[in-house]
PDB file of N, CA and C in Angstrom:
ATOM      1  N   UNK A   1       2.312  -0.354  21.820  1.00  0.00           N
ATOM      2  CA  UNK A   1       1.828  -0.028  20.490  1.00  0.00           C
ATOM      3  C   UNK A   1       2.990   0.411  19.616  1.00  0.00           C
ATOM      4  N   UNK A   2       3.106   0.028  18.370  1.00  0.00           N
ATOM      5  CA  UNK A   2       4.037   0.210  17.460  1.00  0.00           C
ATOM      6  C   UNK A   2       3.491   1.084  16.191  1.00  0.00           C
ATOM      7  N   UNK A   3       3.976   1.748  15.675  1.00  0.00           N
ATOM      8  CA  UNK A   3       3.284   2.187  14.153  1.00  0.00           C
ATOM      9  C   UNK A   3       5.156   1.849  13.236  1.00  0.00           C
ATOM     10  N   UNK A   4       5.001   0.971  12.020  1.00  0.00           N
ATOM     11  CA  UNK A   4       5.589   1.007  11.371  1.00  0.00           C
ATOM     12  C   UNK A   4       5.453   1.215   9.882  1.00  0.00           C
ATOM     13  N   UNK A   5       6.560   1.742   9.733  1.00  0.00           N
ATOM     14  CA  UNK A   5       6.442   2.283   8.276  1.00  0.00           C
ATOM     15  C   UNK A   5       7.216   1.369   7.005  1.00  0.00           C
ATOM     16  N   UNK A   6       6.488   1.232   5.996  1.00  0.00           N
ATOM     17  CA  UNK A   6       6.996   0.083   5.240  1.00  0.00           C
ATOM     18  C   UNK A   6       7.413   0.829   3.627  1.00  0.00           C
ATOM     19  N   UNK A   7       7.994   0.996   2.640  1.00  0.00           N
ATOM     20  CA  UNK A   7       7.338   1.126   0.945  1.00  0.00           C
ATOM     21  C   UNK A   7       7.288   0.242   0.082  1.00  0.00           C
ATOM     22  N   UNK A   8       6.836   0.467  -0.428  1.00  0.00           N
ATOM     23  CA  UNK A   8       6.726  -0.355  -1.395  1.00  0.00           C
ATOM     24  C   UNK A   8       6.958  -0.154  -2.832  1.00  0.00           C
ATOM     25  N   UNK A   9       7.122  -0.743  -3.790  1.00  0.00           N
ATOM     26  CA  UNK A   9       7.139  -0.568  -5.517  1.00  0.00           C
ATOM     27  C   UNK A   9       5.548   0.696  -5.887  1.00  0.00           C
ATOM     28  N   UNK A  10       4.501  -0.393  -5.944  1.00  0.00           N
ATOM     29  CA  UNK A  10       3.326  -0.353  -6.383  1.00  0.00           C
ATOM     30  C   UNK A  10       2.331  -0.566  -5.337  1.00  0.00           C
ATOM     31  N   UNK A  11       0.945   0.162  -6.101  1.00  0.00           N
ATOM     32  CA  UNK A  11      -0.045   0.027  -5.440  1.00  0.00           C
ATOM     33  C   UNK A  11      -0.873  -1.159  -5.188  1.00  0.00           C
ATOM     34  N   UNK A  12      -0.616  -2.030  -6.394  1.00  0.00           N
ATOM     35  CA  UNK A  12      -0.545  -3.852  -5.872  1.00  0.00           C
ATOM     36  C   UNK A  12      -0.062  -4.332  -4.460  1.00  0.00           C
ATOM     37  N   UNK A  13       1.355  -4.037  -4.921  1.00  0.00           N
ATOM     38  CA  UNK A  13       2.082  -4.946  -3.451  1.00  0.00           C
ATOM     39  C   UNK A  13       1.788  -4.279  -2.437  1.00  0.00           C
ATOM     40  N   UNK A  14       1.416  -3.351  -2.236  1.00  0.00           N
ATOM     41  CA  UNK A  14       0.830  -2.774  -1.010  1.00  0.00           C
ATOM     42  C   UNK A  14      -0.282  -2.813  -0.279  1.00  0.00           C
ATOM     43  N   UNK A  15      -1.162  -3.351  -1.562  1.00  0.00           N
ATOM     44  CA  UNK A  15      -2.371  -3.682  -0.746  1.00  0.00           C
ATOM     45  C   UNK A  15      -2.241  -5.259  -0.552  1.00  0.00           C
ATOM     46  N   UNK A  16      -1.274  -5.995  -1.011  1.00  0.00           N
ATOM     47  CA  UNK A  16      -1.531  -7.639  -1.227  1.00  0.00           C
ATOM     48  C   UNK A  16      -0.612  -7.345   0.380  1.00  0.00           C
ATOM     49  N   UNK A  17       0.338  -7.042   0.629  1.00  0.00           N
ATOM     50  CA  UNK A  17       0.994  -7.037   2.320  1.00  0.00           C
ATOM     51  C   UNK A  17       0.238  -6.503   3.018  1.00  0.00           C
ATOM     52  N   UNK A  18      -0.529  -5.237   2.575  1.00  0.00           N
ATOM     53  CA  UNK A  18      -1.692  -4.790   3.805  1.00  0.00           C
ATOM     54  C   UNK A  18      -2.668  -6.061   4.170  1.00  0.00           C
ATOM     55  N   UNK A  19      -2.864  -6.752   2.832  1.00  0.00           N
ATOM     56  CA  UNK A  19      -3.988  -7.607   3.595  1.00  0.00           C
ATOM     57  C   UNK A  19      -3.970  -8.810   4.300  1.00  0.00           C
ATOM     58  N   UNK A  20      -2.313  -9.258   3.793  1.00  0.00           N
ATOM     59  CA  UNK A  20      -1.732 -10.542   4.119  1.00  0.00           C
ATOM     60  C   UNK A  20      -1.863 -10.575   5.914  1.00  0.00           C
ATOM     61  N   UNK A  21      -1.197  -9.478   6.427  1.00  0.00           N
ATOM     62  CA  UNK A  21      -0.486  -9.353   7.772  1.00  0.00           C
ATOM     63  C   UNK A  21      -1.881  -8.451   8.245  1.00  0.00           C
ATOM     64  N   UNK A  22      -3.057  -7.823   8.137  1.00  0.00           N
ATOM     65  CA  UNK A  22      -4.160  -7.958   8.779  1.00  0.00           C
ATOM     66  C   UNK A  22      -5.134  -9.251   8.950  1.00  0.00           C
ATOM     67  N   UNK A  23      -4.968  -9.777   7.501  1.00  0.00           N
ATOM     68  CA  UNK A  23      -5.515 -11.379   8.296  1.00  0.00           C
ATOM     69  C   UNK A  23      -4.974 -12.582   8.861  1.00  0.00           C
ATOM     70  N   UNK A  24      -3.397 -12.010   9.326  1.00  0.00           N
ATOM     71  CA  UNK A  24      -2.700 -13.010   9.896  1.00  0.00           C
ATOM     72  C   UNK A  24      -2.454 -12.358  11.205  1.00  0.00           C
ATOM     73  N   UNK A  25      -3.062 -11.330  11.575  1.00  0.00           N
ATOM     74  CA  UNK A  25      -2.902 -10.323  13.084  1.00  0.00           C
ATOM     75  C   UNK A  25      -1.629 -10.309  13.212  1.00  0.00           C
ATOM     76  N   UNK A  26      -1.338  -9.953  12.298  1.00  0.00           N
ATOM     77  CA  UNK A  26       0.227  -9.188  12.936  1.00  0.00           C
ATOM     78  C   UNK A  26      -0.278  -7.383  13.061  1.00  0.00           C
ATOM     79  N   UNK A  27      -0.833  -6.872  12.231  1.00  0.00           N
ATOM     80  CA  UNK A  27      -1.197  -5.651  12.365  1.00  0.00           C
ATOM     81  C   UNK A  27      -2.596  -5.823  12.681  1.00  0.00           C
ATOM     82  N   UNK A  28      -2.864  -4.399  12.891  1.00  0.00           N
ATOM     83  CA  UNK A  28      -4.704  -3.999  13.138  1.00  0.00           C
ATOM     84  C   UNK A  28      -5.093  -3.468  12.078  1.00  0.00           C
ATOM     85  N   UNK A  29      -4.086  -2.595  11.623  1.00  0.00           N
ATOM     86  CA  UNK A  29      -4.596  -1.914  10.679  1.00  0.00           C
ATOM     87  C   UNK A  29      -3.422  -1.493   9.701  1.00  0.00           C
ATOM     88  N   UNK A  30      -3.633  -1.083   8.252  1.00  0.00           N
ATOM     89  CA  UNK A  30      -2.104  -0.502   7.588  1.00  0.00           C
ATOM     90  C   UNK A  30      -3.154   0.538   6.931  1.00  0.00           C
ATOM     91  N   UNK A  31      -2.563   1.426   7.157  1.00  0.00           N
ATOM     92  CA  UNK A  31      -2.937   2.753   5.870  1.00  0.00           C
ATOM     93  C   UNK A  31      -1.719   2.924   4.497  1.00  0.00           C
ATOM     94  N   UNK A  32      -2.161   2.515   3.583  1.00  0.00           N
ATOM     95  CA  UNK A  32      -1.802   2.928   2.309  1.00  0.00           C
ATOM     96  C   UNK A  32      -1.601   4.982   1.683  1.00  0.00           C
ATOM     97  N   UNK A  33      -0.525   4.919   1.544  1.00  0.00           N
ATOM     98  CA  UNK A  33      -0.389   5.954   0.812  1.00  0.00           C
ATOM     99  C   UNK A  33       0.266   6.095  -0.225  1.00  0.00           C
ATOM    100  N   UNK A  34      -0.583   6.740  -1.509  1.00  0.00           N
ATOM    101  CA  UNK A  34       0.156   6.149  -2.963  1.00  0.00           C
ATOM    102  C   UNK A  34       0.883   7.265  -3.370  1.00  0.00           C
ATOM    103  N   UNK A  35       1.939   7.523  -3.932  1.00  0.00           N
ATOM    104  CA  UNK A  35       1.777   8.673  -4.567  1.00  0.00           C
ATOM    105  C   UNK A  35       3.055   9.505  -3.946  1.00  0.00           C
ATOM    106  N   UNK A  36       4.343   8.558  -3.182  1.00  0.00           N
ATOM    107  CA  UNK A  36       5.094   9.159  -2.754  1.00  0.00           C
ATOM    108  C   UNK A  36       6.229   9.367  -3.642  1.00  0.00           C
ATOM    109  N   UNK A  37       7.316  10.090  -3.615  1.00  0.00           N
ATOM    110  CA  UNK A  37       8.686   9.834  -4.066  1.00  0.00           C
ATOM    111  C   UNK A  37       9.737   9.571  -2.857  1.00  0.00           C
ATOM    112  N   UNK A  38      10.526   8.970  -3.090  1.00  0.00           N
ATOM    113  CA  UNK A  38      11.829   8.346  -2.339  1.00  0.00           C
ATOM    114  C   UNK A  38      12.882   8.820  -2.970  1.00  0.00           C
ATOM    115  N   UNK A  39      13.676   9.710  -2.539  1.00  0.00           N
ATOM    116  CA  UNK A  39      15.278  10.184  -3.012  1.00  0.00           C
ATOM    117  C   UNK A  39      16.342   9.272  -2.035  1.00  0.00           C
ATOM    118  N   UNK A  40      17.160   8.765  -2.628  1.00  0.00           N
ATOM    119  CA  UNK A  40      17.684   7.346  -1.865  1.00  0.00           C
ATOM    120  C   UNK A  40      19.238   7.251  -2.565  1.00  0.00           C
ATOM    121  N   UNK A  41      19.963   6.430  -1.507  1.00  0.00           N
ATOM    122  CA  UNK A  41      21.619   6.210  -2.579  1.00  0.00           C
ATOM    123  C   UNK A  41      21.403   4.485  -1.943  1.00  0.00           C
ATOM    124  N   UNK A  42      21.455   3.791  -3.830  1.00  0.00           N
ATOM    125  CA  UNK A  42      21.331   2.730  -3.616  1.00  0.00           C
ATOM    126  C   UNK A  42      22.657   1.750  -4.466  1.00  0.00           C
ATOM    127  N   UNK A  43      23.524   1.329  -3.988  1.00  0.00           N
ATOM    128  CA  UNK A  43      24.308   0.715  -5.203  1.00  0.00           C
ATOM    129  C   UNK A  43      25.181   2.073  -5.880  1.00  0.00           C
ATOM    130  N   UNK A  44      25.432   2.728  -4.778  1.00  0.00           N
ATOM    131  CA  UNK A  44      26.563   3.597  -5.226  1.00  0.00           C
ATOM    132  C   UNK A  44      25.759   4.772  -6.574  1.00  0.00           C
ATOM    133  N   UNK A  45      24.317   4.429  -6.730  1.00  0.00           N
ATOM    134  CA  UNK A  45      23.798   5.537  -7.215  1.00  0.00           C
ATOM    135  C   UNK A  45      22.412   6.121  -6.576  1.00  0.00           C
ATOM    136  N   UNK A  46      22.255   7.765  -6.855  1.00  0.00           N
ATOM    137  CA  UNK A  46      21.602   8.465  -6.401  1.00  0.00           C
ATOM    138  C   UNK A  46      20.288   8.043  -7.122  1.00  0.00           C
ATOM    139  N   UNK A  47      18.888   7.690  -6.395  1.00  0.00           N
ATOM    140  CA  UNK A  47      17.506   7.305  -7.194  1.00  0.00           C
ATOM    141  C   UNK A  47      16.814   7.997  -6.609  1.00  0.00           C
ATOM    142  N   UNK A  48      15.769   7.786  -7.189  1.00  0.00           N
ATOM    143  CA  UNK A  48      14.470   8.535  -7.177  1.00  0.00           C
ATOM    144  C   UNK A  48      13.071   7.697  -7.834  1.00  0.00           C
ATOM    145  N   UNK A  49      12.556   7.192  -7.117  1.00  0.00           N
ATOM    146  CA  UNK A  49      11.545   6.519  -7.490  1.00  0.00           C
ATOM    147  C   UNK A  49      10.088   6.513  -6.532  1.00  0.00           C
ATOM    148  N   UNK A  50       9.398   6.528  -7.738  1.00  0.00           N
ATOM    149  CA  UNK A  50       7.613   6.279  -7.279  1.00  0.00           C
ATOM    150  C   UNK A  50       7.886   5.175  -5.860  1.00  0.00           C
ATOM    151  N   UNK A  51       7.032   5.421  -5.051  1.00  0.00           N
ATOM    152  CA  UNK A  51       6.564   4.623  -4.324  1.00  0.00           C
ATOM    153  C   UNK A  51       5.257   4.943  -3.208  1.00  0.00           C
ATOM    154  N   UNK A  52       4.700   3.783  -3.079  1.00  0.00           N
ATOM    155  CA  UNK A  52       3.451   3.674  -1.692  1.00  0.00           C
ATOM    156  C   UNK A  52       4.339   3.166  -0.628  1.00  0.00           C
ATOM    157  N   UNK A  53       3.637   4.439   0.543  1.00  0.00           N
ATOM    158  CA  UNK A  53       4.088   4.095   2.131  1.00  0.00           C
ATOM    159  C   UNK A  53       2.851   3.429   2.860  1.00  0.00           C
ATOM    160  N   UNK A  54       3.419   2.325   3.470  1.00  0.00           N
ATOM    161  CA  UNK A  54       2.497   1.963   4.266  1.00  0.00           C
ATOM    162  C   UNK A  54       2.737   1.700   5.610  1.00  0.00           C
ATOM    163  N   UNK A  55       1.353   2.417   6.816  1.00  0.00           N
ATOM    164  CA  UNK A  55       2.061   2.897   7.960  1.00  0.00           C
ATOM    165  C   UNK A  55       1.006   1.512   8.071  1.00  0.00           C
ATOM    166  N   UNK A  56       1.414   0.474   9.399  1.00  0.00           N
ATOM    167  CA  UNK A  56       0.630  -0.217   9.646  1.00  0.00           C
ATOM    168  C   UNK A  56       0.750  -0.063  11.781  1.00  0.00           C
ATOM    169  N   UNK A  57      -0.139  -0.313  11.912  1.00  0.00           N
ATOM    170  CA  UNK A  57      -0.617  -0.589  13.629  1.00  0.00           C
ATOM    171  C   UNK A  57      -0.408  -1.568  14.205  1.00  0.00           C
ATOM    172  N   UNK A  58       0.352  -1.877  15.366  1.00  0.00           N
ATOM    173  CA  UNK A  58       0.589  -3.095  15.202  1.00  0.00           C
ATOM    174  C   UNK A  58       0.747  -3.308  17.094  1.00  0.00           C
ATOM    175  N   UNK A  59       0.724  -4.486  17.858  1.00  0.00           N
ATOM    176  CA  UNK A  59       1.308  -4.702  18.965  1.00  0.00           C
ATOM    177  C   UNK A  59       3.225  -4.637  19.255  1.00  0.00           C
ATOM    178  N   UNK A  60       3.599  -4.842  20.461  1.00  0.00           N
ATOM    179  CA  UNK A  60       5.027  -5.052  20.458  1.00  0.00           C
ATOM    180  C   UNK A  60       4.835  -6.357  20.483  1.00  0.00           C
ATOM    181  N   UNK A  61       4.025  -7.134  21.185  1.00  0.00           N
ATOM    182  CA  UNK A  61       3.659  -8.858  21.168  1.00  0.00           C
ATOM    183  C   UNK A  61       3.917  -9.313  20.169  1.00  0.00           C
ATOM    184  N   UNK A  62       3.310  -8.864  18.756  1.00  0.00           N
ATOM    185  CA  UNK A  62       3.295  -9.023  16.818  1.00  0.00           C
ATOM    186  C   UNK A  62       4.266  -8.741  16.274  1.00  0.00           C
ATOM    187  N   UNK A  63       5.247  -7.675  16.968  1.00  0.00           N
ATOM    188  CA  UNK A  63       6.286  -7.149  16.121  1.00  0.00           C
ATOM    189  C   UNK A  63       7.096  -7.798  15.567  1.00  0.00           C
ATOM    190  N   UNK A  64       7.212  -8.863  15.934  1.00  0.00           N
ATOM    191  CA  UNK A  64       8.650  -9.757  15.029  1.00  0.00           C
ATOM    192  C   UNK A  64       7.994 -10.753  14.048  1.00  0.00           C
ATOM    193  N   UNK A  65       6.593 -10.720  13.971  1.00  0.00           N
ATOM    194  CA  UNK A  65       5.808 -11.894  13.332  1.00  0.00           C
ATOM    195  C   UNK A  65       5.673 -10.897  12.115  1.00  0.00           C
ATOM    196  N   UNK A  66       5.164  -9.292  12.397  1.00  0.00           N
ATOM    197  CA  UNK A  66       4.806  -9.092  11.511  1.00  0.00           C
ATOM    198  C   UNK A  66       5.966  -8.514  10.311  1.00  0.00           C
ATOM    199  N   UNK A  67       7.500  -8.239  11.105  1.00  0.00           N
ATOM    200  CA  UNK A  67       8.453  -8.036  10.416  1.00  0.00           C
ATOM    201  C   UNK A  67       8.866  -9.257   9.485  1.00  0.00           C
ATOM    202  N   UNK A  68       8.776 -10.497  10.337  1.00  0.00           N
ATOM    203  CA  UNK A  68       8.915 -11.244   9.581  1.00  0.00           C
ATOM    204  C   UNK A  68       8.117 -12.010   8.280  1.00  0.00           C
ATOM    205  N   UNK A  69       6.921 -11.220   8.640  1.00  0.00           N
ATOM    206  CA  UNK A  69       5.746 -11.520   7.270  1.00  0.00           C
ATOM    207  C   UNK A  69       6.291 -10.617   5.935  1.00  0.00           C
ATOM    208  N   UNK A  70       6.409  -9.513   6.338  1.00  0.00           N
ATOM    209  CA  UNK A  70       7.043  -8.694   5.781  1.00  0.00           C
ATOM    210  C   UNK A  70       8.056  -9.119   4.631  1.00  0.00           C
ATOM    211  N   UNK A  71       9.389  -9.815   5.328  1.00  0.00           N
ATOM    212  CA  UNK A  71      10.300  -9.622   4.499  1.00  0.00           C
ATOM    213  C   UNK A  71      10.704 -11.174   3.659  1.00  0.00           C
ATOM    214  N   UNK A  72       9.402 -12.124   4.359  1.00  0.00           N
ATOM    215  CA  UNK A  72       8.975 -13.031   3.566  1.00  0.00           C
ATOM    216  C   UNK A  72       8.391 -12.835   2.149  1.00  0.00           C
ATOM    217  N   UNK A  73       7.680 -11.772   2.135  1.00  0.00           N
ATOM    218  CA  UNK A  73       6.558 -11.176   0.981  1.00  0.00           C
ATOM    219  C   UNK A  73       6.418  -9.976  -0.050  1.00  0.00           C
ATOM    220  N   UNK A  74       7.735  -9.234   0.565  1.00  0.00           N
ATOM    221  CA  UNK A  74       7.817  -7.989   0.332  1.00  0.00           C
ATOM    222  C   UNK A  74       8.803  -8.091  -0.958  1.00  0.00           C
ATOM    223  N   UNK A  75       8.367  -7.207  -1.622  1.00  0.00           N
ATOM    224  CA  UNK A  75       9.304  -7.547  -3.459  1.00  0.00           C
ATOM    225  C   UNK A  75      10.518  -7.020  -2.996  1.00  0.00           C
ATOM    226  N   UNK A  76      11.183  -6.150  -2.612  1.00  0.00           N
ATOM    227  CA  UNK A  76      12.338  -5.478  -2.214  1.00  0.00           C
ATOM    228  C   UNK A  76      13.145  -6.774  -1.705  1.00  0.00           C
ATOM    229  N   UNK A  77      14.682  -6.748  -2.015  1.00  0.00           N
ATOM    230  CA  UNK A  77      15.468  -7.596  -1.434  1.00  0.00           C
ATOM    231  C   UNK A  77      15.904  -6.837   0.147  1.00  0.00           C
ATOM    232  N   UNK A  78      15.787  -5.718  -0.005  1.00  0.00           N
ATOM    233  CA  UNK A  78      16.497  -4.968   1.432  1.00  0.00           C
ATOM    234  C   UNK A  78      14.960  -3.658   1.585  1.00  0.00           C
ATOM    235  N   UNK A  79      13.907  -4.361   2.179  1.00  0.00           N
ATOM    236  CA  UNK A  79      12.814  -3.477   2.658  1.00  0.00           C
ATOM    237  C   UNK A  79      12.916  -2.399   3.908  1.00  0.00           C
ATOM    238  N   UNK A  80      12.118  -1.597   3.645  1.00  0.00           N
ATOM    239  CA  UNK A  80      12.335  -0.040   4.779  1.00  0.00           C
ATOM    240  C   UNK A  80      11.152  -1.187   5.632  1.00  0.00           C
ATOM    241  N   UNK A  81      11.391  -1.136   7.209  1.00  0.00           N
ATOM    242  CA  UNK A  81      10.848  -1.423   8.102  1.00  0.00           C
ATOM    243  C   UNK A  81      11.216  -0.844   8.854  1.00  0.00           C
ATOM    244  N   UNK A  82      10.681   0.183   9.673  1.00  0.00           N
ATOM    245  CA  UNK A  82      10.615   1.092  10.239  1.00  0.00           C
ATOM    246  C   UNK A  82       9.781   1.052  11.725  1.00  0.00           C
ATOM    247  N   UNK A  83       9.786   0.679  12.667  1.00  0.00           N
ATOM    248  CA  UNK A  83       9.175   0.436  14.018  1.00  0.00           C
ATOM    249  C   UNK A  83       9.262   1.976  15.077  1.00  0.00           C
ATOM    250  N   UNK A  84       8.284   2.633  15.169  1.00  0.00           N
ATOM    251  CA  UNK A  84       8.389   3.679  15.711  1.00  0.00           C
ATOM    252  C   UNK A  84       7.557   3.206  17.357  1.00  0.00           C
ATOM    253  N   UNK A  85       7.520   3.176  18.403  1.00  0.00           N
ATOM    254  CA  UNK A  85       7.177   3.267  19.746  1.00  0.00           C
ATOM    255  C   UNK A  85       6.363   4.702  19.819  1.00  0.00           C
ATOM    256  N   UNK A  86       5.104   3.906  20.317  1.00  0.00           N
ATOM    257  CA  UNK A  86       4.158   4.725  20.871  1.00  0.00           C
ATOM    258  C   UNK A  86       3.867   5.480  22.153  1.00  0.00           C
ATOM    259  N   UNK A  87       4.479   6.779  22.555  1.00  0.00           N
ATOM    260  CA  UNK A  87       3.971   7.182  23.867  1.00  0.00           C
ATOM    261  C   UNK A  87       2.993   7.123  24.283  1.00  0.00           C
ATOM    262  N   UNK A  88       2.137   7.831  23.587  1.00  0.00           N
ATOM    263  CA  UNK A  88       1.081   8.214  23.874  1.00  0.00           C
ATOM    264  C   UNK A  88      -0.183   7.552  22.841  1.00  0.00           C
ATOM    265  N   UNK A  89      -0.711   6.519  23.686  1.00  0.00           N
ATOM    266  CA  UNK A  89      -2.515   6.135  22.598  1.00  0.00           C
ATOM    267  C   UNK A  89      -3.902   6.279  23.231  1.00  0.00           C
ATOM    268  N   UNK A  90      -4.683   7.073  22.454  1.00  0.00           N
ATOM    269  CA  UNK A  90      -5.826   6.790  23.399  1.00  0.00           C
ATOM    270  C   UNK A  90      -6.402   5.418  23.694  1.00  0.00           C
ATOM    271  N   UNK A  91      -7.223   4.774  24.884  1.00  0.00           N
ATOM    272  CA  UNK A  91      -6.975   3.795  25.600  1.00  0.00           C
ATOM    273  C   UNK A  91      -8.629   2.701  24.661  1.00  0.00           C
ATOM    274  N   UNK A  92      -8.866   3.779  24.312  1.00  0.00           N
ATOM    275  CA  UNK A  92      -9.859   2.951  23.181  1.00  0.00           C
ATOM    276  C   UNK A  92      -9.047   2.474  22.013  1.00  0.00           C
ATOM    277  N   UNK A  93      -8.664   3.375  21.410  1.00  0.00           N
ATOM    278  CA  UNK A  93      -7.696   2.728  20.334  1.00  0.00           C
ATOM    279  C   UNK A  93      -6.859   1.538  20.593  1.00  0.00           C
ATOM    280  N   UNK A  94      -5.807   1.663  21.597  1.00  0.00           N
ATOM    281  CA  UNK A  94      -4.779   0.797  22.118  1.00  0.00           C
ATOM    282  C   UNK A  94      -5.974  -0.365  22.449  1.00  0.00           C
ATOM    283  N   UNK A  95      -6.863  -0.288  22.712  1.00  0.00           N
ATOM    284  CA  UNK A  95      -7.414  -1.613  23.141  1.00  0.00           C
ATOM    285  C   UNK A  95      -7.981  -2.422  21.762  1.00  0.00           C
ATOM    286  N   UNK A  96      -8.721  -1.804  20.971  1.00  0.00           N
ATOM    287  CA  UNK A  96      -9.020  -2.082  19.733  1.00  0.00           C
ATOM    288  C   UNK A  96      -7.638  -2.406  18.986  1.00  0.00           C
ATOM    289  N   UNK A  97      -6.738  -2.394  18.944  1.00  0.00           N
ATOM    290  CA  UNK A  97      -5.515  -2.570  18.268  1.00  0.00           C
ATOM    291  C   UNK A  97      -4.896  -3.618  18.908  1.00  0.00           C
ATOM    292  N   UNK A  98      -5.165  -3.849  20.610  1.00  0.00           N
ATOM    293  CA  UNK A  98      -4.532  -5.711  20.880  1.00  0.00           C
ATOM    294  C   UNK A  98      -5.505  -6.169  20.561  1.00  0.00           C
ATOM    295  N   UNK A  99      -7.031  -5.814  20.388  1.00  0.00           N
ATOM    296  CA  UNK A  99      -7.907  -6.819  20.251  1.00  0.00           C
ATOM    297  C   UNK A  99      -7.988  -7.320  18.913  1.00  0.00           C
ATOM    298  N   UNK A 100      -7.616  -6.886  18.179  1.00  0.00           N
ATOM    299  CA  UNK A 100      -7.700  -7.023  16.454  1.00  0.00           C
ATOM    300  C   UNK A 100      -6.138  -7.595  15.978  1.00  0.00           C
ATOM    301  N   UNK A 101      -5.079  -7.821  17.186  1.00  0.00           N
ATOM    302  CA  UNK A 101      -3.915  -8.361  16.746  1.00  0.00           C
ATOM    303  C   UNK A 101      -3.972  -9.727  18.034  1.00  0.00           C
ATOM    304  N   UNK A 102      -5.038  -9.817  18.453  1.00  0.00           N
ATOM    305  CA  UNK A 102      -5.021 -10.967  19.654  1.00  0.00           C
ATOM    306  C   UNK A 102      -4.152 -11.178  20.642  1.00  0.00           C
ATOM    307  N   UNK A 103      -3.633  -9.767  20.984  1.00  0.00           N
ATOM    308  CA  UNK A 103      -2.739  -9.237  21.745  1.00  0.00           C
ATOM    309  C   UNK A 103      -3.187  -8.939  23.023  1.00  0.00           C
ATOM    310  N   UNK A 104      -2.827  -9.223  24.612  1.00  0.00           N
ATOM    311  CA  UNK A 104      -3.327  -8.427  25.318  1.00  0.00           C
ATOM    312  C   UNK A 104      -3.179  -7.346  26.215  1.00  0.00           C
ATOM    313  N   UNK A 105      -3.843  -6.393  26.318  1.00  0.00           N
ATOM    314  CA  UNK A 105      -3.751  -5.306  26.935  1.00  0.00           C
ATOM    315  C   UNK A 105      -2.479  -5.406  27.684  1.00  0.00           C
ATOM    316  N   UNK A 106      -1.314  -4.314  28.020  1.00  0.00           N
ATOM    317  CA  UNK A 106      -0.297  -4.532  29.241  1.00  0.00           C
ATOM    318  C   UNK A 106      -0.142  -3.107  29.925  1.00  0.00           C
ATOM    319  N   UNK A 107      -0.420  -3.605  31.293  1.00  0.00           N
ATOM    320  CA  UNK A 107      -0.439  -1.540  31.603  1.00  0.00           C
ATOM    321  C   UNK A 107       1.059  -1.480  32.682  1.00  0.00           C
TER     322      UNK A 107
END
């Protein structure tokens, strides 16, 4: 199980990639969160800009499909993709999450 973290511009492009890469099973699920700020050094200057994080659920099976949906679609020329490894999932969840990425179970 993977949880990665993505941002985005706007609350558009965030839901148009949340929905792209849930109906292409790369993820199970993405949660949207609007309403963040990003303090960042980009181009030799210090920014600060609005942005939505989006954490999405995903298999390790999906992971390169769904990175690569990603940076096919994603407005950013250089996107935050972020892949964090799961210790610990409960075994309902983890199963609902290969089953919804057509992934299967690996123990």
């Amino acid at each position: 199980m993977w949880v990665v973290l993505v941002t985005t511009d706007t609350f558009e492009s965030a839901r148009e990639l949340a929905r792209l890469v849930v109906q292409a099973r790369h993820a199970a699920c993405v949660n949207i969160v609007p309403g963040i700020t990003s303090v960042y050094q980009w181009e030799g200057l210090l920014r600060e800009d609005a942005e939505c994080l989006l954490i999405l659920k995903t298999t390790a099976a999906r992971y390169a499909a769904l990175e690569a949906a990603i940076r096919a679609h994603h407005p950013y020329t250089t996107p935050e993709i972020l892949a964090l490894g799961s210790r610990e999932v409960s075994p309902a969840y983890a199963a609902w999450v290969h089953q919804a990425c057509g992934t299967e179970v690996t123990t």
